[in-house]
Protein backbone atom coordinates (compact mmCIF):
# COMPACT_ATOMS: atom_id res chain seq x y z
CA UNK A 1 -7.21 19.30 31.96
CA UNK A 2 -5.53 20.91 28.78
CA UNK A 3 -4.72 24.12 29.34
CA UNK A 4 -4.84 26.66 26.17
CA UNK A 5 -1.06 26.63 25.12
CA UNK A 6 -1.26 23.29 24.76
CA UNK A 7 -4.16 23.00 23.14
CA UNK A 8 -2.42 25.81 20.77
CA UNK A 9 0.43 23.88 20.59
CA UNK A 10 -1.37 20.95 19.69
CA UNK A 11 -3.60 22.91 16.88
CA UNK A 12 0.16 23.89 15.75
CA UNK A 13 2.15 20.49 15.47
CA UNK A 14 -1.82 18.79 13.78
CA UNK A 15 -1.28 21.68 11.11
CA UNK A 16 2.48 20.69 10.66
CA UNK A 17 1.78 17.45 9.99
CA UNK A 18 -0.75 18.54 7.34
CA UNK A 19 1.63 20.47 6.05
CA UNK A 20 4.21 17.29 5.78
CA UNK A 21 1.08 14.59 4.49
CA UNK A 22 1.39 17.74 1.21
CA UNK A 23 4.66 17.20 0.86
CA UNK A 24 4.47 13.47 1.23
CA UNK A 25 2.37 13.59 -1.49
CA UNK A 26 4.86 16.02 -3.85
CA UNK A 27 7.22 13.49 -3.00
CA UNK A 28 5.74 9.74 -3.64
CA UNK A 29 4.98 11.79 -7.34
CA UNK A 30 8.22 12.63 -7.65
CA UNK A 31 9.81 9.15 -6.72
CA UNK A 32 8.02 7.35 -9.03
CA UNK A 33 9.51 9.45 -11.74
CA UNK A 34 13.01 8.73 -10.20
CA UNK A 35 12.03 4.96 -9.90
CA UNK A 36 11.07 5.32 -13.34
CA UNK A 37 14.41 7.05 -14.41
CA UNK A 38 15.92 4.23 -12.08
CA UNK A 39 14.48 1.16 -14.02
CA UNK A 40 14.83 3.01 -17.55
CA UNK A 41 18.70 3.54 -16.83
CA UNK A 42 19.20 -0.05 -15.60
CA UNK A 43 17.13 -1.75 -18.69
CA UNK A 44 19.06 -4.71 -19.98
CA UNK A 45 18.20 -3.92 -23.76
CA UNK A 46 16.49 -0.99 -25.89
CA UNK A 47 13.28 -2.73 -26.33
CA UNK A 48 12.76 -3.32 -22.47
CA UNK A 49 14.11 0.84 -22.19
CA UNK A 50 11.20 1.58 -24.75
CA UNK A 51 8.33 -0.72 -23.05
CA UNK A 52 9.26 1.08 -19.97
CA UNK A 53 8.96 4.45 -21.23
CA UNK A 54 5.29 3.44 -22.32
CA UNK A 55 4.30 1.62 -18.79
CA UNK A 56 2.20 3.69 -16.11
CA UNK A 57 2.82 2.11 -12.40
CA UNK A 58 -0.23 0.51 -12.32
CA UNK A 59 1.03 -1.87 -15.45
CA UNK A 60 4.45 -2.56 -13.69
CA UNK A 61 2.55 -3.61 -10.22
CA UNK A 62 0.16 -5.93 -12.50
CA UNK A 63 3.01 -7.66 -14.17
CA UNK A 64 4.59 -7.82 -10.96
CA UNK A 65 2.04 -9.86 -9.55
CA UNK A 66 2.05 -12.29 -12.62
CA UNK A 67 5.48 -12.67 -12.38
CA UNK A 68 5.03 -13.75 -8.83
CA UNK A 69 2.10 -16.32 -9.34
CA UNK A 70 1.90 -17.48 -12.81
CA UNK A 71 -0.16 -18.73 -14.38
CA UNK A 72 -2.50 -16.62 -12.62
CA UNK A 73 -5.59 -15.86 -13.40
CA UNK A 74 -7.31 -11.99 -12.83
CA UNK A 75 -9.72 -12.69 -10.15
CA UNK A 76 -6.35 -14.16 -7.85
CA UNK A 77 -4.70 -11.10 -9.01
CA UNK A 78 -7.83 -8.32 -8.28
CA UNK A 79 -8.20 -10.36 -4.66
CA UNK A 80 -4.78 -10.35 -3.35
CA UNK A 81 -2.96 -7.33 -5.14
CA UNK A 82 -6.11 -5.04 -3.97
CA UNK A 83 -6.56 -4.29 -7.86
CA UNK A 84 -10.35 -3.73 -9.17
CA UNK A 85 -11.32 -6.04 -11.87
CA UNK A 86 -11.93 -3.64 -14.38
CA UNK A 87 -7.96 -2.21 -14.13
CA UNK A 88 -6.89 -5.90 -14.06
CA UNK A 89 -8.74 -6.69 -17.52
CA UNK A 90 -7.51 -3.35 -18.91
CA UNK A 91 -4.21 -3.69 -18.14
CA UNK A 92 -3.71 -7.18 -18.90
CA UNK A 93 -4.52 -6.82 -22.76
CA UNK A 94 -2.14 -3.89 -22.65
CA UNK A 95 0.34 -6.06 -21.63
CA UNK A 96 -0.68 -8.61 -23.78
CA UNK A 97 -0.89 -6.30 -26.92
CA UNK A 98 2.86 -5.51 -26.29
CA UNK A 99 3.78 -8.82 -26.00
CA UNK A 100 5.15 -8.61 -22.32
CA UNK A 101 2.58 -11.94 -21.02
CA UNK A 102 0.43 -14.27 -23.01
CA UNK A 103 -2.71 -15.88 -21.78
CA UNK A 104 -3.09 -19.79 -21.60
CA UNK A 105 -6.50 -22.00 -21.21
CA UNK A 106 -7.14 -24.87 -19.10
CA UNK A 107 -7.65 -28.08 -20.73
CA UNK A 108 -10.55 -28.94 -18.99
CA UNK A 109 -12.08 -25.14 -18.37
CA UNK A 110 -11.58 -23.19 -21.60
CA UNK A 111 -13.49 -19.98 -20.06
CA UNK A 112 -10.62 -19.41 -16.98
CA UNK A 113 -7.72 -17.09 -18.66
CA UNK A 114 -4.40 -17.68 -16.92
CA UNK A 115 -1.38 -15.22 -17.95
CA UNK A 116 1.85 -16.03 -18.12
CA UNK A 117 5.32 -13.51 -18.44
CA UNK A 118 7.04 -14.20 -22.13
CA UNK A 119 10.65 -13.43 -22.08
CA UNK A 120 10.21 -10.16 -22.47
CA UNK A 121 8.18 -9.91 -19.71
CA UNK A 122 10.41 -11.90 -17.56
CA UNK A 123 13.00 -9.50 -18.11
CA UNK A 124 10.80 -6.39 -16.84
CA UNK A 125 9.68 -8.41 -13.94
CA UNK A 126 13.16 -9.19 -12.83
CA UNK A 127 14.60 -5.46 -13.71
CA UNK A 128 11.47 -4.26 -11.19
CA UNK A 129 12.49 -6.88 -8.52
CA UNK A 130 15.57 -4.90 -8.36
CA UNK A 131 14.18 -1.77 -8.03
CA UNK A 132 12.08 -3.36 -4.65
CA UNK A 133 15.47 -4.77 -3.25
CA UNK A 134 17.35 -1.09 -3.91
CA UNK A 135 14.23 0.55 -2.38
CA UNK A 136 14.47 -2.15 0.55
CA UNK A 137 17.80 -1.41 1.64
CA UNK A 138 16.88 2.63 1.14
CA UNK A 139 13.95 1.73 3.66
CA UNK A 140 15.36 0.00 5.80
CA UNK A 141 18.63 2.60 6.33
CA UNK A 142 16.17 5.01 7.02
CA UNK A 143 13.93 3.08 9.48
CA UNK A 144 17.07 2.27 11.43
CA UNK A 145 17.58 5.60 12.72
CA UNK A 146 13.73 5.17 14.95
CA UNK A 147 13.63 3.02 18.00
CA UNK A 148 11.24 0.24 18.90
CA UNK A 149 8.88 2.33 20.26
CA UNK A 150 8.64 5.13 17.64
CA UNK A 151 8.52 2.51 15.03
CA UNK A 152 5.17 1.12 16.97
CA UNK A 153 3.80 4.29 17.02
CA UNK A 154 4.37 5.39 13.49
CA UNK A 155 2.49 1.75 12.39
CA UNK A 156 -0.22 2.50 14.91
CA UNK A 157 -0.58 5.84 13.42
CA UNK A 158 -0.60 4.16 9.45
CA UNK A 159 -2.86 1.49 10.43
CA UNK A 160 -5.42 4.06 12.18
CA UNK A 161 -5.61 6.18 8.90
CA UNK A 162 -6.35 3.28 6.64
CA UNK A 163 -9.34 2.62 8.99
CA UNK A 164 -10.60 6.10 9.51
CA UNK A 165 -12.87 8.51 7.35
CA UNK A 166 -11.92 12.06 7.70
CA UNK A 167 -15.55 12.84 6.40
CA UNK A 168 -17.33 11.32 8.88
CA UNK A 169 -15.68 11.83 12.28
CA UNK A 170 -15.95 9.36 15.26
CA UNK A 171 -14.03 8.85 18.78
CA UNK A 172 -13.00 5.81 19.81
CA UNK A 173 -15.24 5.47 22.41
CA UNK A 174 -18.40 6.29 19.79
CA UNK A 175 -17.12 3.36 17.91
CA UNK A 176 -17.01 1.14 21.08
CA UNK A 177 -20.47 2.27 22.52
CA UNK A 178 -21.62 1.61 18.40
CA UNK A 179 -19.85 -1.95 18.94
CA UNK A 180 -21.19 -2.81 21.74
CA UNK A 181 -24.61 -4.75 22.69
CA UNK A 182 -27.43 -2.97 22.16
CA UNK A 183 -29.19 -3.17 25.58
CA UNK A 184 -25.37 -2.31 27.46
CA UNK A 185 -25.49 0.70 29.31
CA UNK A 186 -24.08 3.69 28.15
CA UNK A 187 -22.14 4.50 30.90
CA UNK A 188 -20.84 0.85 31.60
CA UNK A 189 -19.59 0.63 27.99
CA UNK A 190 -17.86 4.20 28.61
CA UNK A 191 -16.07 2.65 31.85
CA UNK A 192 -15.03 -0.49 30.01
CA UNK A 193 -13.41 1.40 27.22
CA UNK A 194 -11.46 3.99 29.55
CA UNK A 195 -10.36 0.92 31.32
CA UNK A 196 -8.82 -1.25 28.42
CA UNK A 197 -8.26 1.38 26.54
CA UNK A 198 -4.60 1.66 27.25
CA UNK A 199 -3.63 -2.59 27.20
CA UNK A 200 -5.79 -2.57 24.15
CA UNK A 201 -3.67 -0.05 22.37
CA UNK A 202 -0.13 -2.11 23.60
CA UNK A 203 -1.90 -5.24 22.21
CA UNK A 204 -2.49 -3.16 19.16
CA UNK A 205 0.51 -1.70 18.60
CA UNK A 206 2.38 -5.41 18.87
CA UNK A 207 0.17 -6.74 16.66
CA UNK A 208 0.90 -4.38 13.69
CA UNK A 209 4.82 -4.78 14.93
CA UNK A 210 4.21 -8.54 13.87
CA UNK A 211 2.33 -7.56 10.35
CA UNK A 212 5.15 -4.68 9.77
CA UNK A 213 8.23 -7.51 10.19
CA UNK A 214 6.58 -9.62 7.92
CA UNK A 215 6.44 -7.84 4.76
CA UNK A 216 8.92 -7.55 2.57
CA UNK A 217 10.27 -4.95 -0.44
CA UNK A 218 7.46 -5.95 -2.54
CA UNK A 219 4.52 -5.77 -0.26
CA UNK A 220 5.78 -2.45 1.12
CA UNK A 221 6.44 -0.94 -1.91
CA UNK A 222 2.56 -2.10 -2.99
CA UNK A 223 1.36 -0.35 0.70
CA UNK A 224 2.97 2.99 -0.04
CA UNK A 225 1.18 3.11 -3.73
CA UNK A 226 -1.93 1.75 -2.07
CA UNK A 227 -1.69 4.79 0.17
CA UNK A 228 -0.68 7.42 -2.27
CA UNK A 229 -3.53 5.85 -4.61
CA UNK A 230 -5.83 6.17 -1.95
CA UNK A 231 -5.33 9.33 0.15
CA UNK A 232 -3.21 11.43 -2.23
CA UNK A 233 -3.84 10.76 -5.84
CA UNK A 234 -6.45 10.36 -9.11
CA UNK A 235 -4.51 8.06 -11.26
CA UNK A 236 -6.73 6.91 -14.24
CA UNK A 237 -7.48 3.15 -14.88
């Protein structure tokens, strides 16, 4: 049983890290200014420095994904970039007005739009790829300093938030006992879930290991926006 000062020590390190997701948020706003600075500074040429000046994040993700696929078409790019298909049509004639991709037909299906990067483009593209390998390197110094199992942890935590509402509150076991079938006993269900709770959490937590090692620059980078877009921000289409 939880005593009170730990329960008040508890109620004190949940406000804390309230306090920190605030500042997290200050922060991600404030890097994308530096990143911003970052790839203005490093432009190869004045019109690139000027396009730059003009492009929201949203644009430089959507080119991004262009860049990695072309020809693509918007419905590849909504699907596996997590963009709505309303920002994706938006922002593509943006781009296209400023000359930064074109869009190409195929032969055979005149209605499917595929974009491509012009040179222009292909210049931004590769100026933002090095922005993901500087930021790599800056993540990956930092992660360093965390051992195995803290780093599990911390992606447990991440991967829990993307999944829960903070509206609508549930334990774990109310989702199991929701999960499970409908003529299971109550209490049976309860028992099953105290019992694998723990080697389903280890299984969990080496599963997301696996996911974290895979991605790379890019994909984080795209994870921490998806985040901030989600949790901490308004950002207009």
């Amino acid at each position: 049983m939880i005593n009170p000062s730990e329960n008040q020590n508890r109620d004190q390190l949940i406000q804390e890290v309230l306090e920190a997701v605030k500042d997290i948020q200050i922060r991600f706003q404030a890097e994308e200014d530096e990143e911003k600075q970052w790839l203005i500074q490093n432009s190869p040429n004045s019109a690139v420095e000027e396009l730059i000046k003009e492009m929201t994040v949203t644009m430089l993700h959507v080119l991004d994904a262009i860049g990695t696929l072309e020809p693509v078409n918007g419905i590849t790019i909504s699907k596996q970039f997590g963009f709505s298909k309303g920002t994706v049509s938006k922002i593509t004639r943006r781009l296209v007005s400023q000359n930064i991709i074109v869009t190409e037909s195929l032969p055979d299906n005149k209605k499917e739009v595929l974009f491509r990067t012009t040179t222009l483009g292909k210049e931004i593209y590769r100026l933002h790829q090095g922005l993901h390998h500087q930021i790599d390197l800056g993540v990956h110094h930092f992660l360093q300093r965390y051992t195995e199992d803290e780093l599990q942890f911390l992606v447990n935590t991440l991967k829990k938030m993307l999944h829960t509402s903070w509206i609508h509150l549930k334990t774990e076991e109310d989702e199991a006992i929701e999960s499970a079938p409908r003529d299971a006993p109550t209490s049976k269900v309860s028992e099953a879930y105290k019992a694998n709770h723990s080697s389903s959490l280890t299984d969990e937590m080496n599963e997301i290991m696996s996911m974290l090692n895979k991605l790379d620059s890019r994909n984080l980078k795209k994870a921490k926006t998806i985040l901030n877009d989600v949790f901490f921000a308004d950002y207009e289409d």
